[in-house]
Protein backbone atom coordinates (compact mmCIF):
# COMPACT_ATOMS: atom_id res chain seq x y z
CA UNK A 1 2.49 -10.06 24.64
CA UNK A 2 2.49 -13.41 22.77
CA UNK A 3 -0.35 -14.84 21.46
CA UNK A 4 -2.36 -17.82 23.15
CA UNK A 5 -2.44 -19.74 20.34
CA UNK A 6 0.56 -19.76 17.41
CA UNK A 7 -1.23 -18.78 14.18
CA UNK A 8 0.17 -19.81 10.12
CA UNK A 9 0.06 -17.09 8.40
CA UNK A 10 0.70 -16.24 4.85
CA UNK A 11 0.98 -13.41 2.72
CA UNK A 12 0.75 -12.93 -0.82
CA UNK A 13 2.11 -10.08 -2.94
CA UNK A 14 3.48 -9.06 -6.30
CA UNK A 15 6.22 -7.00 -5.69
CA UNK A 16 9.92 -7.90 -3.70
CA UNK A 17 9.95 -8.30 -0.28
CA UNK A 18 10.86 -6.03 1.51
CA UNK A 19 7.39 -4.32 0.74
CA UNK A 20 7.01 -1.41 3.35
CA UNK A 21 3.17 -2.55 4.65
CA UNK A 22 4.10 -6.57 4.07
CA UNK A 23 7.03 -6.07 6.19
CA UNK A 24 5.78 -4.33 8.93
CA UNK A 25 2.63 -6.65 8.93
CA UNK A 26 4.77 -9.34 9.15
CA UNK A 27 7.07 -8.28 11.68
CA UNK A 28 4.14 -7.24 13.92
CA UNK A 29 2.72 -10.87 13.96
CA UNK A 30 6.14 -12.17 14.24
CA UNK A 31 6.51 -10.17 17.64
CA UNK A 32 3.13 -11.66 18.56
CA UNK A 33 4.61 -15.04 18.45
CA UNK A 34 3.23 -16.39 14.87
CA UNK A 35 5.12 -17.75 11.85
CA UNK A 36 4.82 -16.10 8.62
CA UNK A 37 5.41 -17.02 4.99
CA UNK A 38 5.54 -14.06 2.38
CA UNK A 39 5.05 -15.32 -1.03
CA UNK A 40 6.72 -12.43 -3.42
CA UNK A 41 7.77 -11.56 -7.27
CA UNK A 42 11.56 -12.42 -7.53
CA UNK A 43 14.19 -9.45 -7.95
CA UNK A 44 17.17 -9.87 -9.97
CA UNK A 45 19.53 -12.74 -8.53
CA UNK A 46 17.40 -13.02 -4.98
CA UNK A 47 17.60 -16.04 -3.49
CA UNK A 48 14.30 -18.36 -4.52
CA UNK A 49 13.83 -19.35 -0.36
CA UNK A 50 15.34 -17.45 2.42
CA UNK A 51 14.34 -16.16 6.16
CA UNK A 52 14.66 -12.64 7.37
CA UNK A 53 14.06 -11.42 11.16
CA UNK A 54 12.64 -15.08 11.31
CA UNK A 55 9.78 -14.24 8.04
CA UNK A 56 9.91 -17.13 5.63
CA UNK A 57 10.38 -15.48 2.36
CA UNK A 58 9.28 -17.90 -1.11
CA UNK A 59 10.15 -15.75 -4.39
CA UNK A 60 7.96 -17.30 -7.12
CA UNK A 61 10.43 -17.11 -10.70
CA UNK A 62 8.13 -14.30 -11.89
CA UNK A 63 10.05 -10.61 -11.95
CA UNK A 64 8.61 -7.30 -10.90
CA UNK A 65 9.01 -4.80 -13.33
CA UNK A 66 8.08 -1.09 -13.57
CA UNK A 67 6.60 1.03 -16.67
CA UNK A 68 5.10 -1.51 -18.86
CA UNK A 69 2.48 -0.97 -21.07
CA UNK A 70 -1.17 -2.72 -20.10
CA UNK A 71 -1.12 -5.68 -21.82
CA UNK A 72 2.41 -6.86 -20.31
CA UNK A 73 1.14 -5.53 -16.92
CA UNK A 74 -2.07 -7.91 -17.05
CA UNK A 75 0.42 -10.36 -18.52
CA UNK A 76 2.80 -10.19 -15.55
CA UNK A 77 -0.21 -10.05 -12.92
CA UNK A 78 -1.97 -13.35 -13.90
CA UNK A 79 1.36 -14.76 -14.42
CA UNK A 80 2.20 -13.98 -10.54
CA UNK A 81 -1.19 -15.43 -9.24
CA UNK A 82 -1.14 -18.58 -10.83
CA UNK A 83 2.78 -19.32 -9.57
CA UNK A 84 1.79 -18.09 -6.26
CA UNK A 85 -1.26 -20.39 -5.85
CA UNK A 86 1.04 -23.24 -6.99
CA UNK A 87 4.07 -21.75 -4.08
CA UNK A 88 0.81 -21.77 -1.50
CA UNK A 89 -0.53 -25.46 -2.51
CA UNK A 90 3.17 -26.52 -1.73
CA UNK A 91 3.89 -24.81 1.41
CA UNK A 92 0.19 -26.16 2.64
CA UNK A 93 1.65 -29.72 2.73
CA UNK A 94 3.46 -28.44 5.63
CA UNK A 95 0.17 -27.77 7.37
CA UNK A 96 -3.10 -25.49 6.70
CA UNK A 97 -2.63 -21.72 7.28
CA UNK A 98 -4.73 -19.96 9.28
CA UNK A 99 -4.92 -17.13 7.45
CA UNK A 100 -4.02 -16.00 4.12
CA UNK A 101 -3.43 -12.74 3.37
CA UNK A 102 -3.42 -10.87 -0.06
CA UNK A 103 -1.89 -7.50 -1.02
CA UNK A 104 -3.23 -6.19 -3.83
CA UNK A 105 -2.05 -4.89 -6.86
CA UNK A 106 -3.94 -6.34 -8.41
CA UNK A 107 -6.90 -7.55 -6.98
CA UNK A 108 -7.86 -10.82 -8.38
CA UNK A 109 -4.29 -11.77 -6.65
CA UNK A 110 -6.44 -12.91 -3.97
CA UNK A 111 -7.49 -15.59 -6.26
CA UNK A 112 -3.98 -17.15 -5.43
CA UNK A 113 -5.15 -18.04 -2.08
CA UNK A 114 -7.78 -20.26 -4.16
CA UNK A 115 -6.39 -23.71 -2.95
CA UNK A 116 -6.53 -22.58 1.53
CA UNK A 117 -10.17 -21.28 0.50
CA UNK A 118 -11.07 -24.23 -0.64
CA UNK A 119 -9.88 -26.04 2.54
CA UNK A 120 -11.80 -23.50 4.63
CA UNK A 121 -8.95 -20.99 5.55
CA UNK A 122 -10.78 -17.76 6.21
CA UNK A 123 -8.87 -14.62 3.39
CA UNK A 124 -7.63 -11.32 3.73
CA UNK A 125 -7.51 -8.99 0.93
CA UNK A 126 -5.28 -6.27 1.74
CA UNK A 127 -5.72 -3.15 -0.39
CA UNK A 128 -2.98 -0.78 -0.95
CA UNK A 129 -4.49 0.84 -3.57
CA UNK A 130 -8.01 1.37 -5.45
CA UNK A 131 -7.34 -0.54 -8.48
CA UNK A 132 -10.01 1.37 -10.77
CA UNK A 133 -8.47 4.69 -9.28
CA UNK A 134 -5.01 3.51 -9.79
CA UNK A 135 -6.07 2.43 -13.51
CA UNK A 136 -7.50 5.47 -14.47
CA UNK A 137 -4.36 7.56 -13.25
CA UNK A 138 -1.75 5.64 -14.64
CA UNK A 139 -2.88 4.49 -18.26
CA UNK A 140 -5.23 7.71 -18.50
CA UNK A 141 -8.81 5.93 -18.77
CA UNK A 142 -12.05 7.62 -18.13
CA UNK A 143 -14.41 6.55 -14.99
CA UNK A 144 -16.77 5.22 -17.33
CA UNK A 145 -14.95 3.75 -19.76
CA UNK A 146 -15.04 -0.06 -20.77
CA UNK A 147 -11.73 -0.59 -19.08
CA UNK A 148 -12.44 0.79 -16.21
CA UNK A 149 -15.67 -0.85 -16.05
CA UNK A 150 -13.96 -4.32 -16.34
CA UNK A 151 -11.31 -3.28 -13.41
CA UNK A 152 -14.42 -2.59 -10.88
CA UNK A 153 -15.64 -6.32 -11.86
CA UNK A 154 -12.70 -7.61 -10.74
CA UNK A 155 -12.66 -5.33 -7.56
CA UNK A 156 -16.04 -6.94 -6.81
CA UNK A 157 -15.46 -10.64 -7.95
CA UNK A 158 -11.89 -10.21 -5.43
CA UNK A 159 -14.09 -8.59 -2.39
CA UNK A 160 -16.52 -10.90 -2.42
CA UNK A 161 -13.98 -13.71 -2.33
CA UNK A 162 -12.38 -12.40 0.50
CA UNK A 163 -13.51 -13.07 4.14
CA UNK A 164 -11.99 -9.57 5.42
CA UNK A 165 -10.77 -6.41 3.76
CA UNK A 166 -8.06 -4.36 5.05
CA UNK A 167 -7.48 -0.90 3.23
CA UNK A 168 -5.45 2.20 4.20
CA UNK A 169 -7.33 4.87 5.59
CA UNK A 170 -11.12 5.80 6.53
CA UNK A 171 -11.23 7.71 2.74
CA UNK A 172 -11.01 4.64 0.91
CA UNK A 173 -12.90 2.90 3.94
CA UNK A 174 -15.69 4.76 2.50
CA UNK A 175 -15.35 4.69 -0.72
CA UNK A 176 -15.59 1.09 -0.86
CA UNK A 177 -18.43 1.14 1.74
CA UNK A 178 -19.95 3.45 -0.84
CA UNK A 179 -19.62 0.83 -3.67
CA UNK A 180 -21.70 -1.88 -1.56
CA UNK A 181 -19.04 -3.67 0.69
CA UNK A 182 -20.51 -4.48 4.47
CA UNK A 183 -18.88 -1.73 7.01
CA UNK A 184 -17.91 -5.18 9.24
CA UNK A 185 -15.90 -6.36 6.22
CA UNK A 186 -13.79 -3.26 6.06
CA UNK A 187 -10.71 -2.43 8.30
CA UNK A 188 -8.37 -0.05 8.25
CA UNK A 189 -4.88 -0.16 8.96
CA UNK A 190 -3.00 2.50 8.37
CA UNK A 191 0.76 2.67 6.93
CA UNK A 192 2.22 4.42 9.67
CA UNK A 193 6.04 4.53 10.48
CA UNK A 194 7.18 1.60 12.58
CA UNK A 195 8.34 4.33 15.66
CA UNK A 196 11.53 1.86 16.74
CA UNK A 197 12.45 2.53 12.86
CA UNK A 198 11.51 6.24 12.56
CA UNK A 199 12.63 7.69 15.89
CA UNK A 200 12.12 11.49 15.75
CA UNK A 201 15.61 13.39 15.49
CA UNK A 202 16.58 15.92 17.15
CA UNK A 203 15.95 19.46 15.06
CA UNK A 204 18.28 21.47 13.98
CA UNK A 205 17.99 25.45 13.77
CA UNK A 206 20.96 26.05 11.43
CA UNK A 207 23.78 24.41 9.59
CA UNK A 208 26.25 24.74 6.78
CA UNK A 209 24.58 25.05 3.15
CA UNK A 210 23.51 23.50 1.54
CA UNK A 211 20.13 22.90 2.30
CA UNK A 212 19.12 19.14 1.80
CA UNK A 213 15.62 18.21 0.11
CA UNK A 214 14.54 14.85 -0.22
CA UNK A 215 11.85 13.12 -1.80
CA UNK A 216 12.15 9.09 -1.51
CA UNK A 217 9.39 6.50 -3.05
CA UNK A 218 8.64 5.08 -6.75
CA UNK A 219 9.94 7.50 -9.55
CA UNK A 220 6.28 7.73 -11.78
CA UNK A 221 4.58 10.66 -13.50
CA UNK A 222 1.67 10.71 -11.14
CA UNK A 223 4.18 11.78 -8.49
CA UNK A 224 5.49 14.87 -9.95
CA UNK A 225 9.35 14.10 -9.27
CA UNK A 226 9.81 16.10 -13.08
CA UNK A 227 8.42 18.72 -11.11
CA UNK A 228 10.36 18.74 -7.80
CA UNK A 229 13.50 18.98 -9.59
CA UNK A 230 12.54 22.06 -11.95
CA UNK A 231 11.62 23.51 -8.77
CA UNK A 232 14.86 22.91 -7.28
CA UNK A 233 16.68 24.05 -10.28
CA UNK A 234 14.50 27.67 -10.30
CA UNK A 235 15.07 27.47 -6.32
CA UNK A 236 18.46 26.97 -6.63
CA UNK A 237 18.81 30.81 -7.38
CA UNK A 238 18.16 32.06 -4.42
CA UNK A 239 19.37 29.30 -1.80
CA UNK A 240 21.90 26.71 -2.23
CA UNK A 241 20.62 23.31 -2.22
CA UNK A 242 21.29 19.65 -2.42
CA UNK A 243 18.30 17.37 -3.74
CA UNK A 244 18.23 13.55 -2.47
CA UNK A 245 15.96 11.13 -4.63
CA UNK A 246 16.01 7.80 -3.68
CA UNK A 247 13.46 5.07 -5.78
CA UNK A 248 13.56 3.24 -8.70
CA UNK A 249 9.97 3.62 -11.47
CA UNK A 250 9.59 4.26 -15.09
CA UNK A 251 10.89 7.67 -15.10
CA UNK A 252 14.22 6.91 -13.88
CA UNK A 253 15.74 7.72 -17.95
CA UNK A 254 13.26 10.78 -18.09
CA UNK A 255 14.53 11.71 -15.02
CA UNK A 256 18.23 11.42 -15.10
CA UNK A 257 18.00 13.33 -18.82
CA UNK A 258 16.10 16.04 -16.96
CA UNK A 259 18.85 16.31 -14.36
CA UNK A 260 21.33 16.61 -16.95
CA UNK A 261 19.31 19.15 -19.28
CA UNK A 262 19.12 21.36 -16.37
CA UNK A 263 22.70 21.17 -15.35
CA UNK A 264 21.77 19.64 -11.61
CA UNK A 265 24.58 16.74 -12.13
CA UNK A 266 26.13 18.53 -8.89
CA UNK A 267 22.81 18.99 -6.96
CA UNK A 268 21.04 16.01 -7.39
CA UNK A 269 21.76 12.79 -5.90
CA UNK A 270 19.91 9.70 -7.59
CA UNK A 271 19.97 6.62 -5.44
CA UNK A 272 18.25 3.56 -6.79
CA UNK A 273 19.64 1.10 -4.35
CA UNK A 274 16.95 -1.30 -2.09
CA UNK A 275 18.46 -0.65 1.07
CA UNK A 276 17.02 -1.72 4.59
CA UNK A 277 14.00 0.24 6.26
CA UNK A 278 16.04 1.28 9.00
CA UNK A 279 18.54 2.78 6.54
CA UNK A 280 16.52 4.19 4.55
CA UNK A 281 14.89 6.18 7.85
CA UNK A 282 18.82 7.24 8.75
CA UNK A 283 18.95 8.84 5.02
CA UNK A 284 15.28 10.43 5.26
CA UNK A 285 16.63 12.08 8.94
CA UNK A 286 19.48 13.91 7.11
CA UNK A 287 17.31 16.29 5.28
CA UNK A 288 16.09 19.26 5.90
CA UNK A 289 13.31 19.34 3.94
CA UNK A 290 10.89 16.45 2.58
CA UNK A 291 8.70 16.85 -0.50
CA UNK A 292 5.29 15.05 -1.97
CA UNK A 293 5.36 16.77 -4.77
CA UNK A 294 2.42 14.38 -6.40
CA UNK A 295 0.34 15.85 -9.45
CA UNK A 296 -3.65 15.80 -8.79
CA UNK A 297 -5.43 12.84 -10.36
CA UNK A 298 -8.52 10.52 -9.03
CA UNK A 299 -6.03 8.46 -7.37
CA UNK A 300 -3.32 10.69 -5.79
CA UNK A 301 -6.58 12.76 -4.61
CA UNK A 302 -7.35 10.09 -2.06
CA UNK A 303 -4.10 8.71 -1.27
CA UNK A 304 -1.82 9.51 2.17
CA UNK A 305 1.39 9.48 1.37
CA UNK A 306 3.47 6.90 3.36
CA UNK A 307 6.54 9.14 2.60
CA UNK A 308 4.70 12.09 4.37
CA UNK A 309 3.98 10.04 7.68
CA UNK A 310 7.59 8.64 7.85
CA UNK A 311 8.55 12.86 7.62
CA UNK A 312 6.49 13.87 10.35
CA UNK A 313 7.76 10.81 12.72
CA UNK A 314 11.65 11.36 11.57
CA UNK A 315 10.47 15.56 12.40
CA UNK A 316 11.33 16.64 8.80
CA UNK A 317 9.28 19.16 7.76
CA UNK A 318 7.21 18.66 4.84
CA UNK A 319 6.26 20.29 1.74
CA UNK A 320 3.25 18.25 0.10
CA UNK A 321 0.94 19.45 -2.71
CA UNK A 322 -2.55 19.69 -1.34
CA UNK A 323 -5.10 16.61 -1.72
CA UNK A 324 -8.38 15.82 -0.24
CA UNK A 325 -6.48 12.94 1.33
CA UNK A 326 -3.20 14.81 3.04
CA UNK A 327 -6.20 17.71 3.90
CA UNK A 328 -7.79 15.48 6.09
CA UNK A 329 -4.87 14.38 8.62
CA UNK A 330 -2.64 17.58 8.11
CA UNK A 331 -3.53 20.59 8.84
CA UNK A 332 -1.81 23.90 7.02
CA UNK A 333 -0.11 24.81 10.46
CA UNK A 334 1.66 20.77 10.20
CA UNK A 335 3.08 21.02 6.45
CA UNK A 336 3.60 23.55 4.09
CA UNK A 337 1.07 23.41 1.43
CA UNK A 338 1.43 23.68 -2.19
CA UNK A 339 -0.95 23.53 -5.12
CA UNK A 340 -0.67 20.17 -7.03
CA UNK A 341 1.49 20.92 -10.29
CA UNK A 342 2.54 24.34 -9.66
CA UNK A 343 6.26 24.39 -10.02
CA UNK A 344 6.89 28.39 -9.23
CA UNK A 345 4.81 27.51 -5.77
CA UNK A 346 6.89 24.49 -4.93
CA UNK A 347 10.15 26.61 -5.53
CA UNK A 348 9.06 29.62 -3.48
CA UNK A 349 7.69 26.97 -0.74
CA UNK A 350 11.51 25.42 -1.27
CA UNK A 351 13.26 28.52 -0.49
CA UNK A 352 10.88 30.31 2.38
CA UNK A 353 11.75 26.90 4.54
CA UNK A 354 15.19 26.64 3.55
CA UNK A 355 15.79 30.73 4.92
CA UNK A 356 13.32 29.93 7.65
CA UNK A 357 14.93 27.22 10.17
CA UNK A 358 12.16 28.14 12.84
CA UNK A 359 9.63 27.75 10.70
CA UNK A 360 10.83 24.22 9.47
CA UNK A 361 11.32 23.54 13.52
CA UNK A 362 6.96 24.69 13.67
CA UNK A 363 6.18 22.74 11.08
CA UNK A 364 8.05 19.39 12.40
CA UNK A 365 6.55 19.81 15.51
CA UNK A 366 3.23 20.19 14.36
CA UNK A 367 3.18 17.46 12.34
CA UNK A 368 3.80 15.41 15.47
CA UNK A 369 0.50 15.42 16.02
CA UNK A 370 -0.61 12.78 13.33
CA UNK A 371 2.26 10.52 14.69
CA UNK A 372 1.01 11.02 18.11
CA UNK A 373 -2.78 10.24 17.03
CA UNK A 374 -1.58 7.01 14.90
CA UNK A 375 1.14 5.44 16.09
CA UNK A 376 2.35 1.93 14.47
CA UNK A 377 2.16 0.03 17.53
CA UNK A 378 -2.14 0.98 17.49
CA UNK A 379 -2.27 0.08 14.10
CA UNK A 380 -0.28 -2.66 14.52
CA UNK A 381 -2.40 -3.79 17.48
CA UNK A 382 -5.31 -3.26 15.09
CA UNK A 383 -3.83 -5.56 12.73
CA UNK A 384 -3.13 -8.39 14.58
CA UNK A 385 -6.90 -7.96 16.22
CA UNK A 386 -8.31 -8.34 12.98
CA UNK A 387 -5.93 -11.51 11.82
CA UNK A 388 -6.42 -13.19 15.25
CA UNK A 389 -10.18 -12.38 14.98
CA UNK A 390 -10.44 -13.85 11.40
CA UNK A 391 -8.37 -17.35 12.56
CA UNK A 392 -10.76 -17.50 15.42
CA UNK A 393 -14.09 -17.46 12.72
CA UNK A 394 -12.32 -20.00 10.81
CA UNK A 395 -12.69 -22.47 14.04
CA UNK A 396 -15.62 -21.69 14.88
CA UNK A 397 -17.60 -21.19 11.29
CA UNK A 398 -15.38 -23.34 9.48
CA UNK A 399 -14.98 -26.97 10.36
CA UNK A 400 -11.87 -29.06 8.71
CA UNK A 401 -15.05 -31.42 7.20
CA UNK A 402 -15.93 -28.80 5.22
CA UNK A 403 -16.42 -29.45 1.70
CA UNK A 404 -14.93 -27.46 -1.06
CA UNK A 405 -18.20 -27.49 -2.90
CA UNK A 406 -19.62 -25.79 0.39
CA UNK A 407 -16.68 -23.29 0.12
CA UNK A 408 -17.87 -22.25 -3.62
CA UNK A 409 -21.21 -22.39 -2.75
CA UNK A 410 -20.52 -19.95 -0.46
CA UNK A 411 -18.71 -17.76 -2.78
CA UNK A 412 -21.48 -17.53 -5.46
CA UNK A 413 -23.58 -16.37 -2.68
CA UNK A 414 -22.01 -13.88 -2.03
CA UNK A 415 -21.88 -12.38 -5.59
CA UNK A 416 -25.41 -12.93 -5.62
CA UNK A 417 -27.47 -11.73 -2.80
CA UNK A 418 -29.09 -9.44 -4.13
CA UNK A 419 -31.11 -11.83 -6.06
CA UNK A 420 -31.12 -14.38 -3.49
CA UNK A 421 -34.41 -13.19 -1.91
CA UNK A 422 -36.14 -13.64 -5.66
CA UNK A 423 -34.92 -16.97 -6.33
CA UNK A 424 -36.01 -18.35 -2.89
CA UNK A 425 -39.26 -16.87 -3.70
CA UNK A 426 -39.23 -18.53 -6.57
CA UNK A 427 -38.33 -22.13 -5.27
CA UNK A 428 -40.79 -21.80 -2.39
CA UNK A 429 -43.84 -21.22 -5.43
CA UNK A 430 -42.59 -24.25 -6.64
CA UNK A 431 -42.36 -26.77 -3.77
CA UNK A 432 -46.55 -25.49 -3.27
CA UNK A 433 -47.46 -25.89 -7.05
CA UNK A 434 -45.53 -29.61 -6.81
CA UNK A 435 -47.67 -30.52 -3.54
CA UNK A 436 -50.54 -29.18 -5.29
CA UNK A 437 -50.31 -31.09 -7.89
CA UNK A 438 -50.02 -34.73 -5.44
């Protein structure tokens, strides 16, 4: 149904569009009858400005690129922000947005929507990921150490600039509940399959061999796809078997030498290609078998997979190494669990479903139930409550005479409530010594 009002929305993000969540956020406001504009890192030869299924697309001449080291990360991130405040102060001579919306990594990204704040647009930080998490997994840095220390501040300088935070699921809800944000600034929207993209298929019992595996998403340590394919090469043995990996990370060399050490150049299938969504869902529906084969860290702990939730709408059965995350919306009768880094497990788990074509037809079925429970068009509804929702505060709390000083006024109050009731104290004491005094 379209909306009663036609919102501006933007959308900030470091990484080229299409982005899975940015695109189907988009899309679903799109449908609602709003206009969007997706500022994005530029890949390769891209064009700088173009429009896709009617989403204005502005690549800022900064380019996304996996597996570097932290300083050319941090380099790369505040490089990003500052280009895609300057796209967003253009593109707001067009008109104000009512709503910006930032997807993190990283966090202080939001900062980018600096120059609408100041104009009293309400923001949306969108978290993908827990950044201190994500830091710790990937460059290997304790909880408490300096680093990660820093990375929480600038969690908590990005929160409280935002008006609303949207994260991924309840987990991570509460973990950021847990590190003081207001349960009525937190959302969750899940990244569930778009069900007009991911249509379930219609099982199969049998078949030819090979069996097909797949496993489809960023090609990183953290995700164990070293481990998926020395479990296809031990599984191998006993069942013949074709292995699909489609993605593109740091461990694409690592990976390819692997394939070639292990003599899998006529098993494995390495695709690196960005296709479409809706191709990439026609690849994912001619396996047999998906895989999350991710190793256990404090970051893949509490993440659910998107890969796993576009196998149980497609109805590919699922082998996913067991987290606290993928425990708590699949049960052991919806995917076939394995223990996180346990390559012998993951083969025998390989070859019991690839012998067992009712038991992959139990699991898919299963698994139907998470689809069922959290389908894209609720979360999508859900979305587009909370943007309309946040456009509507901006009317009402947020007057166009609003002063930018009253905008960073606002935003140092936040960071500092919990002194606020001290200092008041304080200034009231003085206003009765000063009339004393007369």
């Amino acid at each position: 149904m379209p909306a009663k009002r036609r919102l501006r929305h933007c959308m900030i993000v470091d990484n080229s569009y299409p982005d899975i969540r940015v695109e189907r956020e988009a899309r679903a406001l799109v449908a609602r009858g709003h206009e969007v504009d997706v500022i994005c890192a530029r890949l390769n030869d891209e064009p700088r400005h173009e429009v896709i299924d009617e989403i204005r697309v502005h690549r800022v001449p900064v380019r996304r690129q996996r597996g570097m080291g932290l300083r050319a990360q941090l380099v790369e991130y505040v490089s990003f922000t500052a280009w895609a405040a300057a796209e967003l102060l253009r593109l707001q001579l067009r008109g104000r947005y009512d709503v910006v919306q930032a997807h993190n990594v990283p966090d202080f990204i939001v900062f980018a929507a600096a120059p609408a704040k100041l104009l009293g647009t309400p923001i949306m930080l969108d978290l993908h990921d827990l950044m201190p998490e994500f830091y710790a997994s990937r460059f290997g840095g304790d909880v408490k150490s300096l680093m990660v220390r820093i990375v929480r501040w600038q969690e908590r300088l990005s929160i409280a600039f935002a008006d609303q935070i949207l994260t991924v699921t309840d987990l991570w809800r509460e973990s950021l509940i847990g590190r003081g944000v207001a349960p009525r600034k937190v959302n969750v929207v899940m990244n569930a399959p778009d069900e007009t993209l991911f249509a379930r298929r219609e099982p199969a019992l049998g078949g030819m061999p090979p069996v097909t595996v797949i496993y489809h998403g960023t090609l990183t340590h953290r995700y164990g796809i070293d481990l998926l394919v020395r479990a296809v090469e031990r599984a191998r043995q006993h069942v013949p078997l074709r292995l699909i990996l489609h993605g593109r990370g740091e461990m694409m060399g690592e990976i390819e030498a692997l394939i070639a050490e292990l003599g899998l150049g006529d098993v494995v299938r390495l695709s690196t290609e960005l296709v479409p969504t809706a191709q990439l869902a026609r690849t994912i529906a001619t396996a047999d078998i998906g895989v999350v084969p991710n190793r256990n860290d404090m970051f893949t702990d509490g993440i659910l997979p998107t890969k796993l939730m576009e196998y149980a709408a497609l109805g590919v059965p699922a082998i996913v190494a067991r987290s606290s995350a993928t425990c708590a919306y699949f049960s052991d009768e919806m995917v076939r669990y394995v223990e996180p880094g346990d390559v012998d497990a993951m083969a025998d788990a390989i070859v019991e479903l690839a012998n067992d074509p009712e038991l992959r037809l139990r699991l898919a079925t299963r698994a139907q139930a998470f689809t069922t429970a959290h389908p894209w068009t609720a979360e999508a509804a859900r979305y587009i409550g909370v943007v309309e929702r946040l456009a509507s505060r901006r009317r009402l709390d947020a007057p166009h005479s609003e002063s930018p000083i009253t905008r960073w006024a606002e935003f140092r109050g936040r960071l500092a409530r919990p002194t606020r009731g001290r200092h008041a104290a304080r200034r009231r004491k003085a206003r009765i010594s000063r009339r004393t005094d007369t």
